[in-house]
Protein backbone atom coordinates (compact mmCIF):
# COMPACT_ATOMS: atom_id res chain seq x y z
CA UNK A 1 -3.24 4.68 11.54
CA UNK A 2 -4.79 7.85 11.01
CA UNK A 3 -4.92 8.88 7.06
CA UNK A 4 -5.90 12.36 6.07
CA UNK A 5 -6.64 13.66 2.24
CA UNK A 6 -6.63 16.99 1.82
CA UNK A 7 -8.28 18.36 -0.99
CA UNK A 8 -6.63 21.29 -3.33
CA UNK A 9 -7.55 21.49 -6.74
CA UNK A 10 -10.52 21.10 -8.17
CA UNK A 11 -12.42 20.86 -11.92
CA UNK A 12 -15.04 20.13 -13.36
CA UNK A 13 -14.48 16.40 -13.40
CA UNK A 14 -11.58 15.67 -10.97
CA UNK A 15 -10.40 16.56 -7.21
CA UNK A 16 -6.87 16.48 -7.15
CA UNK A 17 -5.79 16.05 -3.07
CA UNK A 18 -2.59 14.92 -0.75
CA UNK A 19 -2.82 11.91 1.12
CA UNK A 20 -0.94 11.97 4.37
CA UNK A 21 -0.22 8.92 7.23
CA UNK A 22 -0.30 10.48 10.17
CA UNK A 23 0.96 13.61 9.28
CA UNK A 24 3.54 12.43 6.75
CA UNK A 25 2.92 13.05 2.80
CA UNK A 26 2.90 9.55 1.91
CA UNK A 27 0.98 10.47 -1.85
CA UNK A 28 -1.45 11.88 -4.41
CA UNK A 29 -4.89 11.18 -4.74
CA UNK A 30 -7.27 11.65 -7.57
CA UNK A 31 -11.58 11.77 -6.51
CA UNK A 32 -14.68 12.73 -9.07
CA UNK A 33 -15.70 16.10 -8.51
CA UNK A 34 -17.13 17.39 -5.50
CA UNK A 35 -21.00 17.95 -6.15
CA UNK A 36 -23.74 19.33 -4.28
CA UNK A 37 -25.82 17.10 -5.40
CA UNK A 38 -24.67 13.25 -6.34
CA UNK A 39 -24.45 12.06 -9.64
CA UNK A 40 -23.72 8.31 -9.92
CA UNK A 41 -20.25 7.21 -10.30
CA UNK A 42 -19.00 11.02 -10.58
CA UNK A 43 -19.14 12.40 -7.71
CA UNK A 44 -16.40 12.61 -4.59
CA UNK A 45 -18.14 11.15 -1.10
CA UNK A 46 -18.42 14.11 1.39
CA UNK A 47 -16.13 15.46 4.11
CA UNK A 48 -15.67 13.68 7.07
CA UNK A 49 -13.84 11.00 8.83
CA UNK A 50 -14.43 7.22 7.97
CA UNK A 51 -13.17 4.07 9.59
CA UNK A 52 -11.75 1.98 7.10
CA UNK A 53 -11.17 -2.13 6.57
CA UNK A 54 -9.62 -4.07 3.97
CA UNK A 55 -11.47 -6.86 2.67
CA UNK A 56 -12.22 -8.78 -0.69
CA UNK A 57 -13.43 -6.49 -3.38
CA UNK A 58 -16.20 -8.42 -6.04
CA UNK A 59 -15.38 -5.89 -8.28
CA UNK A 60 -11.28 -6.35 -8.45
CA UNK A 61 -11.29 -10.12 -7.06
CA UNK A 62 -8.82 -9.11 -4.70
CA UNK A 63 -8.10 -7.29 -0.89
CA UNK A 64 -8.37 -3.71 -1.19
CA UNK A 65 -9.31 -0.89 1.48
CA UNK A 66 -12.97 -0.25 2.09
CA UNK A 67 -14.58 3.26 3.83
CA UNK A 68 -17.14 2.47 5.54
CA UNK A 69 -20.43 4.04 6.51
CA UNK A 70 -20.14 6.87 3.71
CA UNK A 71 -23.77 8.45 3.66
CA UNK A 72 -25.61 7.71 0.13
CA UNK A 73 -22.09 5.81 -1.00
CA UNK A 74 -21.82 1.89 -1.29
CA UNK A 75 -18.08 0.34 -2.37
CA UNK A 76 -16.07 3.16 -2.06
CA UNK A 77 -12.42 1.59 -1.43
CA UNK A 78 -8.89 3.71 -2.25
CA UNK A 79 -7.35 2.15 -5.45
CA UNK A 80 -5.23 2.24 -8.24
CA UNK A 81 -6.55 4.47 -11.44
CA UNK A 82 -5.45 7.45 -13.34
CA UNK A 83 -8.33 9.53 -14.12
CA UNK A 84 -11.75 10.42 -13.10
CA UNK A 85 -12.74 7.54 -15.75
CA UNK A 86 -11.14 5.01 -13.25
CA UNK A 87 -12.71 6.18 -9.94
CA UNK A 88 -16.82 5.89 -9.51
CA UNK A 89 -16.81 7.63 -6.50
CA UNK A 90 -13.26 5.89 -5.33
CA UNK A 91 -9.94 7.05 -3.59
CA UNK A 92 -7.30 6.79 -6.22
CA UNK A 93 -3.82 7.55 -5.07
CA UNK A 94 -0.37 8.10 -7.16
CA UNK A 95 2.80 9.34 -7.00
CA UNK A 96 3.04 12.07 -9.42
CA UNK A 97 0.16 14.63 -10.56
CA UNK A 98 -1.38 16.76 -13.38
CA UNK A 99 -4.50 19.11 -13.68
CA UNK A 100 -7.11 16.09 -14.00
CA UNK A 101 -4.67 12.84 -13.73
CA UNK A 102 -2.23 10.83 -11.74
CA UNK A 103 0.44 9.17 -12.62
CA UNK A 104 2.66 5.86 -11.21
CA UNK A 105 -0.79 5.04 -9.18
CA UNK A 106 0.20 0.78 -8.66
CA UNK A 107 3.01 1.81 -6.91
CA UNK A 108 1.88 4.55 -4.89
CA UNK A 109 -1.00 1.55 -4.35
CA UNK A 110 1.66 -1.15 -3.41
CA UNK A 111 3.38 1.34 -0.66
CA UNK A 112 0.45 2.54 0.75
CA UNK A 113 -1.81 -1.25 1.00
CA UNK A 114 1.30 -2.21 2.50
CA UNK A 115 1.53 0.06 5.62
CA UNK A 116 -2.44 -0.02 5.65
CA UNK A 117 -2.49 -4.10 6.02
CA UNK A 118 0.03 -3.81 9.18
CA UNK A 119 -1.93 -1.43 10.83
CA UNK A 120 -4.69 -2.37 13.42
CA UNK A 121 -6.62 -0.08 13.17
CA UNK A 122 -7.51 2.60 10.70
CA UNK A 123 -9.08 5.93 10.43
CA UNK A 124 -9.49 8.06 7.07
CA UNK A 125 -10.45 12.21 7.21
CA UNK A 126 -11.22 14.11 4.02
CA UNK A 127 -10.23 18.25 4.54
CA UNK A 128 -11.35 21.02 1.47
């Protein structure tokens, strides 16, 4: 499965992108800001392509998707949230969108987790 989230609008605070399954818009996603310089727990990881796994997350008691290998980034999983408050550095996806928010995120979770735990193997790019 090859994801790809492409970035379009940015703030001060937020980075408001498109997540796509191979080439299909599958949903929304909602990152901290991108930052030339990282700021704990506010900042989106850098461009690139990550391989990603799902395992058991400490912080949510429960399987989630994990990217890993992210330079200077440790936990970074995609995730259910609504605002930059809800991300540290996470992927949150939903199926609607505003200037700095997301909206319906657990089901855009559910639909996407679900296509991500039948896959074998999976691949995640970030575009500007």
């Amino acid at each position: 499965m090859q994801i790809t989230v492409k970035r379009l609008h940015k703030t001060d605070t937020t980075t408001i992108g498109e997540l796509s399954i191979d080439g299909l818009f599958e949903c929304y996603t909602l990152e901290d800001a991108e930052r030339p310089v990282k700021i704990k727990g506010e900042t989106a990881i850098p461009k690139g392509t990550y391989k990603v796994i799902i395992n058991e997350s400490n912080r949510f008691k429960r399987l989630l998707p994990l990217l890993l290998e992210v330079p200077n980034f440790e936990g970074v999983r995609i995730h259910s949230g609504n605002s930059n408050h809800d991300t540290e550095g996470c992927i949150l996806v939903g199926q609607s969108r505003n200037k700095n928010y997301i909206g319906q995120s657990r089901k855009a979770f559910e639909k996407l987790f679900k296509k991500m735990q039948a896959a074998k193997d999976i691949t995640l790019t970030i575009l500007s």
